[in-house]
N, C-alpha and C. Protein backbone atom coordinates (compact mmCIF):
# COMPACT_ATOMS: atom_id res chain seq x y z
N UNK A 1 130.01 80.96 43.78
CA UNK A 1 129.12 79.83 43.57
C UNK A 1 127.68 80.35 43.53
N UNK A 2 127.48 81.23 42.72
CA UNK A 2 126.25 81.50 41.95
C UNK A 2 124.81 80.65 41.80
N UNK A 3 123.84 80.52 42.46
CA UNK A 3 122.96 79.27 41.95
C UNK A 3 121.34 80.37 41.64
N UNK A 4 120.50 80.24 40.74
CA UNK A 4 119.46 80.89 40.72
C UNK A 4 118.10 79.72 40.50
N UNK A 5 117.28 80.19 41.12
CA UNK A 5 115.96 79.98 41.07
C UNK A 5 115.10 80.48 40.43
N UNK A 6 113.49 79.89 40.52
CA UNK A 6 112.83 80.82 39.42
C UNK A 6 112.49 82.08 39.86
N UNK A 7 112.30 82.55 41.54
CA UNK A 7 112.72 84.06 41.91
C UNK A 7 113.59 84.51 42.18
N UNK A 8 114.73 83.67 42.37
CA UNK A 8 115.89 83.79 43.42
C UNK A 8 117.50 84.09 42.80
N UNK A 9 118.26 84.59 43.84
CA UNK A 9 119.57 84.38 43.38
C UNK A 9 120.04 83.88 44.64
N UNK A 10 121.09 83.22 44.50
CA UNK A 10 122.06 82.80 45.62
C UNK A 10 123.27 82.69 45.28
N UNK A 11 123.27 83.81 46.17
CA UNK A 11 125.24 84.11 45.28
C UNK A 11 126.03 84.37 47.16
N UNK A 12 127.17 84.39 46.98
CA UNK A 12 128.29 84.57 47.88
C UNK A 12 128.05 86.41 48.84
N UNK A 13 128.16 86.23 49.99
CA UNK A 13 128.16 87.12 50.71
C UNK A 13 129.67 87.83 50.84
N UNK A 14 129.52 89.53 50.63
CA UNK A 14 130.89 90.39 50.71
C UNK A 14 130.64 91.38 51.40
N UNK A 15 131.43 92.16 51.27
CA UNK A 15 131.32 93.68 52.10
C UNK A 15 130.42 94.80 51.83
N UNK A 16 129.66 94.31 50.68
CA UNK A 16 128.50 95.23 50.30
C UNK A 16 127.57 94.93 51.23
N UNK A 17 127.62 93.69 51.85
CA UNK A 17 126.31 93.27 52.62
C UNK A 17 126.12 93.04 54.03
N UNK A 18 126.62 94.35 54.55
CA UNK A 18 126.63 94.70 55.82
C UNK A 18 125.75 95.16 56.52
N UNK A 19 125.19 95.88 56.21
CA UNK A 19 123.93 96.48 56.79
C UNK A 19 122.64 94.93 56.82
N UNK A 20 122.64 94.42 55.65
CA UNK A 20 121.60 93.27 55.21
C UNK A 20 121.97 91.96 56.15
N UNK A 21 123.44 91.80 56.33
CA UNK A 21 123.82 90.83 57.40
C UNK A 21 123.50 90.88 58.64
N UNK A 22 123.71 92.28 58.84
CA UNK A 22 123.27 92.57 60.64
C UNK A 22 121.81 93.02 60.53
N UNK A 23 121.02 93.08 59.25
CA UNK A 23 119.85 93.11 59.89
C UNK A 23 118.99 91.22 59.99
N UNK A 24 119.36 90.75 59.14
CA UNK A 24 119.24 89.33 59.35
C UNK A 24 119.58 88.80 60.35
N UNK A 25 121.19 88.89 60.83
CA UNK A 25 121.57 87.81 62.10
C UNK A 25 121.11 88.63 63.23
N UNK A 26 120.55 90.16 63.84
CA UNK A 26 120.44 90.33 64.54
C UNK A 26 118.85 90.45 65.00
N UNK A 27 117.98 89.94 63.78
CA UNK A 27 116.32 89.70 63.89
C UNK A 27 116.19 89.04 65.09
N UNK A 28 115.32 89.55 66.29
CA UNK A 28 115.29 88.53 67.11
C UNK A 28 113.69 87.64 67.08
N UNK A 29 113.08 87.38 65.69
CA UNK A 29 112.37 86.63 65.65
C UNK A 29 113.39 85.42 64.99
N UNK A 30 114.23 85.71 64.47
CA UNK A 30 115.37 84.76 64.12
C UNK A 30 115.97 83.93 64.98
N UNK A 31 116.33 84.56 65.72
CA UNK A 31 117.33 84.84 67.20
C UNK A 31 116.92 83.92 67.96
N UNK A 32 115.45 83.65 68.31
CA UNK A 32 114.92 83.14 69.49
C UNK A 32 115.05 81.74 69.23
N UNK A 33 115.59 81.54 68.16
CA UNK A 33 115.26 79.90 67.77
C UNK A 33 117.13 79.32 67.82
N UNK A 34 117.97 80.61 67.89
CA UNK A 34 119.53 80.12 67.41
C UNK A 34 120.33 80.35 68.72
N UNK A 35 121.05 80.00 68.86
CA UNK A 35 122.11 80.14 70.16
C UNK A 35 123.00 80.93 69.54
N UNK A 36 123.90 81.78 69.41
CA UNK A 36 124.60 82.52 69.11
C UNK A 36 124.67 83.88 69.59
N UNK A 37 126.51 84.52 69.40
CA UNK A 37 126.61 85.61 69.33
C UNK A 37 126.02 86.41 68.16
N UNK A 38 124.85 87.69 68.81
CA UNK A 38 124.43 88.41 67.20
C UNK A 38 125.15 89.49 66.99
N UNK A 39 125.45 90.16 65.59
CA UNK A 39 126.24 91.29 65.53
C UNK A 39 125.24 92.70 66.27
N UNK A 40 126.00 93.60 66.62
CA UNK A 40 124.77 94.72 67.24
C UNK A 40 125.54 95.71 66.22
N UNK A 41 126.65 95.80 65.54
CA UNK A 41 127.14 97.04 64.61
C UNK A 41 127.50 96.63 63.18
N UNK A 42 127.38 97.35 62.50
CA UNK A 42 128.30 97.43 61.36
C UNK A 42 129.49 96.59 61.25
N UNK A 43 130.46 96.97 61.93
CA UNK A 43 131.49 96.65 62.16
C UNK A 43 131.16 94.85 62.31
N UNK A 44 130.56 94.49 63.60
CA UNK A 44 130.66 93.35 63.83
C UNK A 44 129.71 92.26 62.60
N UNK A 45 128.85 93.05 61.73
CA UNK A 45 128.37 92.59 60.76
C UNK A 45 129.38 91.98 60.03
N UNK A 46 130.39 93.33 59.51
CA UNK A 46 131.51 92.96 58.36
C UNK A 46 132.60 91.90 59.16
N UNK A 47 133.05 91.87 60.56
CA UNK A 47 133.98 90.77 61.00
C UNK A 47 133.19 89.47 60.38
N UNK A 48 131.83 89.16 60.26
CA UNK A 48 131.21 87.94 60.40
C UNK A 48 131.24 87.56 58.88
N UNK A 49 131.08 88.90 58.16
CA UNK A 49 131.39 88.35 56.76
C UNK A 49 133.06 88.13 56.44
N UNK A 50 133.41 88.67 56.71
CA UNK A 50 135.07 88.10 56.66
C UNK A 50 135.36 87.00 57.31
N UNK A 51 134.75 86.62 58.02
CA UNK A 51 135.23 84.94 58.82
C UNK A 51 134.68 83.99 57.71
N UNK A 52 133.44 84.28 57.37
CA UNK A 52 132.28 83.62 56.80
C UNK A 52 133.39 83.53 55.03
N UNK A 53 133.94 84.86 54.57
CA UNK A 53 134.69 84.41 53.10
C UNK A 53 136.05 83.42 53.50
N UNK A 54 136.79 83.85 55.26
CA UNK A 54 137.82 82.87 55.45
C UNK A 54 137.18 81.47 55.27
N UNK A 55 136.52 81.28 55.69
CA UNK A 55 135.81 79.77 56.10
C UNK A 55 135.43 79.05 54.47
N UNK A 56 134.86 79.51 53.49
CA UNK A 56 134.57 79.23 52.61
C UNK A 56 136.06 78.85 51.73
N UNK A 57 136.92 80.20 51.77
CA UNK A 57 138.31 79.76 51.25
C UNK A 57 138.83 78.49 51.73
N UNK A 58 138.81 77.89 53.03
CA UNK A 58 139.09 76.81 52.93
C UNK A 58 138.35 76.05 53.38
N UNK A 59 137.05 76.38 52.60
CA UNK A 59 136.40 75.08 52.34
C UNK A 59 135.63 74.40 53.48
N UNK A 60 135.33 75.12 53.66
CA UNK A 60 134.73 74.29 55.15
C UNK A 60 133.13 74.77 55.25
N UNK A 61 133.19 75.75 54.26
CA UNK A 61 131.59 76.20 54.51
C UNK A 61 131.37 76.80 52.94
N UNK A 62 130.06 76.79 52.47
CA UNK A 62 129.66 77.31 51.29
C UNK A 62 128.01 78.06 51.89
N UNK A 63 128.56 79.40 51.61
CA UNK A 63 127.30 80.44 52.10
C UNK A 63 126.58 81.12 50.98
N UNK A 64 125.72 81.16 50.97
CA UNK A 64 125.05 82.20 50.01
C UNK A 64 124.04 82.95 50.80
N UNK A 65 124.03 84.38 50.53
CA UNK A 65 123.23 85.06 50.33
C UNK A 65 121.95 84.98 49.74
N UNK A 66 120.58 85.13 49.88
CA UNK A 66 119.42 84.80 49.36
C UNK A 66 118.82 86.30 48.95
N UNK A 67 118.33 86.79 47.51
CA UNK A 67 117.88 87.95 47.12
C UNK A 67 116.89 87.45 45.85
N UNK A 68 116.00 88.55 46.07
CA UNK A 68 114.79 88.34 44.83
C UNK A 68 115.87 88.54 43.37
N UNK A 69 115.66 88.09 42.65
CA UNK A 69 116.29 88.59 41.29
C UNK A 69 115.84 89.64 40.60
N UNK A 70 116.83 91.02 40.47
CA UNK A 70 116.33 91.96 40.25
C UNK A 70 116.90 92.78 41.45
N UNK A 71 116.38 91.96 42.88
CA UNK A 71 116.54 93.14 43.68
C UNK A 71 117.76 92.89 45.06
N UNK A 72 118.66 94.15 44.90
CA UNK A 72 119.91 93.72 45.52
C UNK A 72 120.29 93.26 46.89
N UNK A 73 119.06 93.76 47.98
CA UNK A 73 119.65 93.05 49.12
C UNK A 73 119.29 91.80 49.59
N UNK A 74 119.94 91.53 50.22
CA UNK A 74 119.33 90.09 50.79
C UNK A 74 118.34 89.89 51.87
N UNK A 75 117.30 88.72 51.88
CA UNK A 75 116.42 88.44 52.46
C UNK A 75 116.95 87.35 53.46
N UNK A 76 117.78 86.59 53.43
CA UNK A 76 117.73 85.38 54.53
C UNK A 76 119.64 85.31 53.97
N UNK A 77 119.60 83.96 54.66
CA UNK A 77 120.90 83.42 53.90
C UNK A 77 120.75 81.82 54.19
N UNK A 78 121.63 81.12 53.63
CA UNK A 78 121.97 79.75 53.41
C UNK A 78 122.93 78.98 53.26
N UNK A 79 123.55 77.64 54.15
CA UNK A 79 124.62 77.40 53.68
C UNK A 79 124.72 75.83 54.04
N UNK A 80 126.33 74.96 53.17
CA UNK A 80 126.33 74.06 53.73
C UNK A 80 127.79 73.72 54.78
N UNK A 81 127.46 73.33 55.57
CA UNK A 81 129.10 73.44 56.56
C UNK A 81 128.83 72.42 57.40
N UNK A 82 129.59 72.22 58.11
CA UNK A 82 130.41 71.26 59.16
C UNK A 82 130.16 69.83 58.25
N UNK A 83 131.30 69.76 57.40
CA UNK A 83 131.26 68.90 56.60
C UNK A 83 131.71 67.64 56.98
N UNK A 84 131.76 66.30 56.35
CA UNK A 84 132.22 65.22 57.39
C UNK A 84 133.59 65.18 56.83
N UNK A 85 134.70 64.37 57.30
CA UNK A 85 135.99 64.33 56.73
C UNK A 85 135.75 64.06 55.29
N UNK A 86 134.98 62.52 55.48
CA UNK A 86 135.24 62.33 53.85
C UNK A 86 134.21 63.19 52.92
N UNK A 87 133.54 64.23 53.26
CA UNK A 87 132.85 65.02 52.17
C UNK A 87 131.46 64.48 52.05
N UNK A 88 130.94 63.50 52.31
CA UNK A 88 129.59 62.77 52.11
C UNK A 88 128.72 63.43 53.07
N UNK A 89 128.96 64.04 54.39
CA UNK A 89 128.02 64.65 54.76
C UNK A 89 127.89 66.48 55.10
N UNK A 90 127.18 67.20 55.38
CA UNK A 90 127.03 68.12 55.69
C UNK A 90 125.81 68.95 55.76
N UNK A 91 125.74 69.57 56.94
CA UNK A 91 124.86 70.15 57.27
C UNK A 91 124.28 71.57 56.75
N UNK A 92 122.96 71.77 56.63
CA UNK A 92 122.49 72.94 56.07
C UNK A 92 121.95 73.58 57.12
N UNK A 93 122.14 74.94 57.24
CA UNK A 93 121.85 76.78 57.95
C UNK A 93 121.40 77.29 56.95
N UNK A 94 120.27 77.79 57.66
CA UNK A 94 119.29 78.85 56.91
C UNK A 94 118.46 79.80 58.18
N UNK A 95 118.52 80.94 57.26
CA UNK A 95 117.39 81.87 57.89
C UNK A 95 116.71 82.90 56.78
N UNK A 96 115.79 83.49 57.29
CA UNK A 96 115.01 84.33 56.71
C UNK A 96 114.46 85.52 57.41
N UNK A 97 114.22 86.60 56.98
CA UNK A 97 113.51 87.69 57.75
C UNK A 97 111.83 87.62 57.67
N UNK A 98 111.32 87.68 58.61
CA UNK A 98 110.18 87.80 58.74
C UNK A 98 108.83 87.72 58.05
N UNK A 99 109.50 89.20 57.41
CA UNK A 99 108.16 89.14 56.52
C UNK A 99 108.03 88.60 55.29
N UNK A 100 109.22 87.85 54.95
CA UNK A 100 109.33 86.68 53.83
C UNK A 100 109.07 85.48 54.35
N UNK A 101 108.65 85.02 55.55
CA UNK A 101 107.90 83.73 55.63
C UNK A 101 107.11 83.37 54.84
N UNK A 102 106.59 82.09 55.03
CA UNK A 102 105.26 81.75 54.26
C UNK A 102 105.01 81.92 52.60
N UNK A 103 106.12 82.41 52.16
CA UNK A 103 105.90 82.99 50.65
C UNK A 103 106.79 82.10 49.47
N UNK A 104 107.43 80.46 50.58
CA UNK A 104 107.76 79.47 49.88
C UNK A 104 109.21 79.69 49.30
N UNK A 105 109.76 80.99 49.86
CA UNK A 105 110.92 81.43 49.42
C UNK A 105 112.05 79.91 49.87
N UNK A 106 112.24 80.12 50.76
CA UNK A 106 113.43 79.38 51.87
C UNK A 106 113.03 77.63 51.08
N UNK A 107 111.77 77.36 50.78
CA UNK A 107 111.46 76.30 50.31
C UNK A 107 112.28 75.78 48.68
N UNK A 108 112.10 77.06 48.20
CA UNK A 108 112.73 77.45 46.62
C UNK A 108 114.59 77.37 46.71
N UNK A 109 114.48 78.05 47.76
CA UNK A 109 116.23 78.20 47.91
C UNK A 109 116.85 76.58 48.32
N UNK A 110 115.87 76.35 49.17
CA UNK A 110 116.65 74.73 50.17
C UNK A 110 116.39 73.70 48.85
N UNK A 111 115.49 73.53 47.74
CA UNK A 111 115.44 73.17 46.72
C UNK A 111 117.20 72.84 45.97
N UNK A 112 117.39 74.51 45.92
CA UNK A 112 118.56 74.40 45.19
C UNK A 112 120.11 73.92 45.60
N UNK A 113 119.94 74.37 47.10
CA UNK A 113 121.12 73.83 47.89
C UNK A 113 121.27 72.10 48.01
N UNK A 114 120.17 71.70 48.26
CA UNK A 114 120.28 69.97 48.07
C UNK A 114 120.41 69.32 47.03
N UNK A 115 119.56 69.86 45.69
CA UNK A 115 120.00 69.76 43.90
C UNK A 115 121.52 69.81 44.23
N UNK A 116 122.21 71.08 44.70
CA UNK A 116 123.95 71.44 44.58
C UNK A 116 124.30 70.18 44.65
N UNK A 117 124.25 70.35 45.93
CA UNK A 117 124.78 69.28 47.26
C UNK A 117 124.84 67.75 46.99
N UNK A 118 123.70 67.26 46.44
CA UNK A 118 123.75 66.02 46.10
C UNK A 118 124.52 65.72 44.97
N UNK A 119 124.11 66.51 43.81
CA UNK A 119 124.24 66.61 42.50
C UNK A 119 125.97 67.09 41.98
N UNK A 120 126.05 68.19 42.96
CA UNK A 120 127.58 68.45 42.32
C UNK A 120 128.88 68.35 43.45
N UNK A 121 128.06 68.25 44.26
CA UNK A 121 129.22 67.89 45.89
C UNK A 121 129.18 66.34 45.80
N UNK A 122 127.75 65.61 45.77
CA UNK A 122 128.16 64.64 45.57
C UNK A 122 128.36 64.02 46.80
N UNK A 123 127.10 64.55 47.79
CA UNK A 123 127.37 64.54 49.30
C UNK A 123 126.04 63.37 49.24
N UNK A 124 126.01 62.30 50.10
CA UNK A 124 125.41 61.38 50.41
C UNK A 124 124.87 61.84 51.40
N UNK A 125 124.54 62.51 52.67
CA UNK A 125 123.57 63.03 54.09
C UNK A 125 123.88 64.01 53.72
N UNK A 126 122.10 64.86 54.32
CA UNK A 126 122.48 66.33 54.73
C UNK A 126 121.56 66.43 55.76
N UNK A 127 122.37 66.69 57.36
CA UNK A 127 121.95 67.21 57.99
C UNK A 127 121.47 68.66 58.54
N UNK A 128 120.14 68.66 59.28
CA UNK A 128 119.49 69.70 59.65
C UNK A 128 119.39 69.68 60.96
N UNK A 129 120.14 70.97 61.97
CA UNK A 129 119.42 70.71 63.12
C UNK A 129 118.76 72.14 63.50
N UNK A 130 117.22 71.64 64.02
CA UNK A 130 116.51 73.00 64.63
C UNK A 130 115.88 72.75 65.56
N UNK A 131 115.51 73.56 66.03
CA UNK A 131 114.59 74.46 67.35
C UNK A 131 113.24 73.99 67.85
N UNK A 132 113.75 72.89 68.65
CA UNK A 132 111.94 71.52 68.83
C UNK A 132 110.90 72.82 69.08
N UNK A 133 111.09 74.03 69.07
CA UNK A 133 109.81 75.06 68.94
C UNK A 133 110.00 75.56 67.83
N UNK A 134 110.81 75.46 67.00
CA UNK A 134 110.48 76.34 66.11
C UNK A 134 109.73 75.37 64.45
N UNK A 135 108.78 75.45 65.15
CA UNK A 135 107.71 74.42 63.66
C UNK A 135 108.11 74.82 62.26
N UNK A 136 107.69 75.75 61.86
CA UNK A 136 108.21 76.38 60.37
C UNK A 136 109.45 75.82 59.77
N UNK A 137 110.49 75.60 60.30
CA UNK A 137 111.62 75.13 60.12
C UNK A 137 111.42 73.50 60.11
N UNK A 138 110.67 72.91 60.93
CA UNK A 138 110.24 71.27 61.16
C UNK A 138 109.84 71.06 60.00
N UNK A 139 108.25 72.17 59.61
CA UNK A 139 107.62 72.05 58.65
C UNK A 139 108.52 71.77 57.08
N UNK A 140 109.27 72.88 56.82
CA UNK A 140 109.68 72.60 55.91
C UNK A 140 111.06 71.90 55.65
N UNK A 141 111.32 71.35 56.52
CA UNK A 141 112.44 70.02 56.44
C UNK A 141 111.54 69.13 56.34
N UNK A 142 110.27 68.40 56.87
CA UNK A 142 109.56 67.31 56.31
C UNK A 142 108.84 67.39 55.02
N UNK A 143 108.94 69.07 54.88
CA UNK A 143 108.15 69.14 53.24
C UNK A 143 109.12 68.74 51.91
N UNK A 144 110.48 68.41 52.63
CA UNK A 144 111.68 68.08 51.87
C UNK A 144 111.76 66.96 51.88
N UNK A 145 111.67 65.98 53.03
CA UNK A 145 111.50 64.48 53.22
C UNK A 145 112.96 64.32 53.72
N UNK A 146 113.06 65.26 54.18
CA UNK A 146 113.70 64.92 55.66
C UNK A 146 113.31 64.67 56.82
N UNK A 147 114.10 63.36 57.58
CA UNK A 147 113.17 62.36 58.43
C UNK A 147 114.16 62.82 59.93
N UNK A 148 113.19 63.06 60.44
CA UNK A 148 113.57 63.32 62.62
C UNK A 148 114.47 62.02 62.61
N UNK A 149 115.79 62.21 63.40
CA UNK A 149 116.57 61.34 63.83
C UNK A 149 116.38 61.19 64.84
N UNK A 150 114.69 60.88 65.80
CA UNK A 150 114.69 60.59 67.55
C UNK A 150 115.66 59.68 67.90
N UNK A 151 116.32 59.37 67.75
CA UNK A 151 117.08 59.00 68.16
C UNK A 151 118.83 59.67 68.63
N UNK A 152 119.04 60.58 67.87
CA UNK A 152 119.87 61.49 67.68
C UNK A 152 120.22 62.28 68.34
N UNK A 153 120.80 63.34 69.29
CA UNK A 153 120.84 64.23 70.46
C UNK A 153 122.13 65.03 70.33
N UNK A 154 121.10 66.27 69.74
CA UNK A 154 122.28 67.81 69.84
C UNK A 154 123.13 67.74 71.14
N UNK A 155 124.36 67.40 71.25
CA UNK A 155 125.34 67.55 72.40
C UNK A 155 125.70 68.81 72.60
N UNK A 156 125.40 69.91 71.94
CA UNK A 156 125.48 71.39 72.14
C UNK A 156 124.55 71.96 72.65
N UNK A 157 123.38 71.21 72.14
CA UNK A 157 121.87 72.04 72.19
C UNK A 157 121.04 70.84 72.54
N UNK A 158 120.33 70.65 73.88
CA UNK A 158 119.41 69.99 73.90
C UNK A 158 117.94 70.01 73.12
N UNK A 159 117.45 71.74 73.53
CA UNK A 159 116.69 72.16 72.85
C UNK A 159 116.46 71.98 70.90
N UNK A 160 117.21 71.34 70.80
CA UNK A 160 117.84 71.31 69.04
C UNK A 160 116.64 69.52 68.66
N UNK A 161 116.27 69.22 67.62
CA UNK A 161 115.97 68.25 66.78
C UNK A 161 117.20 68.29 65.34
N UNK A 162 117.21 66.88 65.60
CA UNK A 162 118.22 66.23 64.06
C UNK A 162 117.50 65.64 63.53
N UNK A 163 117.49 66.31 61.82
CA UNK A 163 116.91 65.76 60.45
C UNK A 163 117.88 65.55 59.74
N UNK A 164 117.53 64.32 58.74
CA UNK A 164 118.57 64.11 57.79
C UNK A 164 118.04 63.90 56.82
N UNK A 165 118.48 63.83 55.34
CA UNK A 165 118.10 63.79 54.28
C UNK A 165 118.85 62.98 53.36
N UNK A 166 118.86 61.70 53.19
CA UNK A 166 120.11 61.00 52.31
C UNK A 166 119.52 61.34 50.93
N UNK A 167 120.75 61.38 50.05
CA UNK A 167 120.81 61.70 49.02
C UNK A 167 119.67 60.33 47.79
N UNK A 168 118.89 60.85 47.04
CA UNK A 168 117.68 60.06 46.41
C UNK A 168 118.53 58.93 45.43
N UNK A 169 117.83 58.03 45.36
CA UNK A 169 118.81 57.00 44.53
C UNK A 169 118.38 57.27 43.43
């Protein structure tokens, strides 16, 4: 599931992208904002991409990889998962490395995932949940017009804010 932008590619994560996976999920300017196990090897890089192609095979998650066009490794990644039974909702994961902040990338990519999403999934909500410290991420979910669900409460994560985004009429 191939999607490109006017810098971007977003294509499917494999075994070429091991080194680029564990340097992404194990950023701990990344890190500080996510609850999770991070990979610390190789090895545990490639288990995460093999769960990550199981999960997609059935359907339960659609991941892409994020890379400049032109250039082969990846900068962040992106996806949509924990879908609702009937398919109308699902949530979007994203990250980025560092020194690609600010450069409107993740803005360009989340562009294309909600175009998908609405457009060819055909998904009515898409939820976002992040890191009541981590602004950048706030920032650009409201630069999307996605609206704070105060009302709403991560049962996993207190620390967490819920945004949603219904699909534009």
């Amino acid at each position: 599931m191939k999607l490109e932008t006017e810098r971007l590619i977003l294509s499917g994560i494999n075994e070429s992208h091991v080194e680029d996976i564990l340097k992404i999920r194990s950023n701990e300017v990344i890190n500080q904002y996510v609850k999770r196990k991070s990979p610390k090897t190789n090895y545990d890089a490639l288990e995460f991409i093999l769960h990550i192609k199981r999960k997609a095979q059935e359907k339960e998650i659609i991941f892409w990889g994020i890379s400049y066009k032109g250039y082969p490794n990846l900068i962040g990644t992106i996806c949509l998962w924990k879908f609702s039974e009937d398919r109308k909702t699902a949530e979007v994961g994203y990250e980025l490395l560092p020194d690609y902040h600010h450069k409107g990338i993740m803005s360009e990519a989340l562009n294309a995932i909600l175009e998908f999403g609405f457009n060819k999934l055909n998904l009515q909500n898409v939820l976002a949940f992040t890191n009541r410290l981590n602004t950048n991420s706030q920032l650009l979910l409201l630069k999307h017009h996605f609206v704070l669900e105060e009302s709403k409460k991560d049962e996993n994560n207190p620390d967490n804010f819920i945004f949603s985004l219904k699909k534009p009429l």
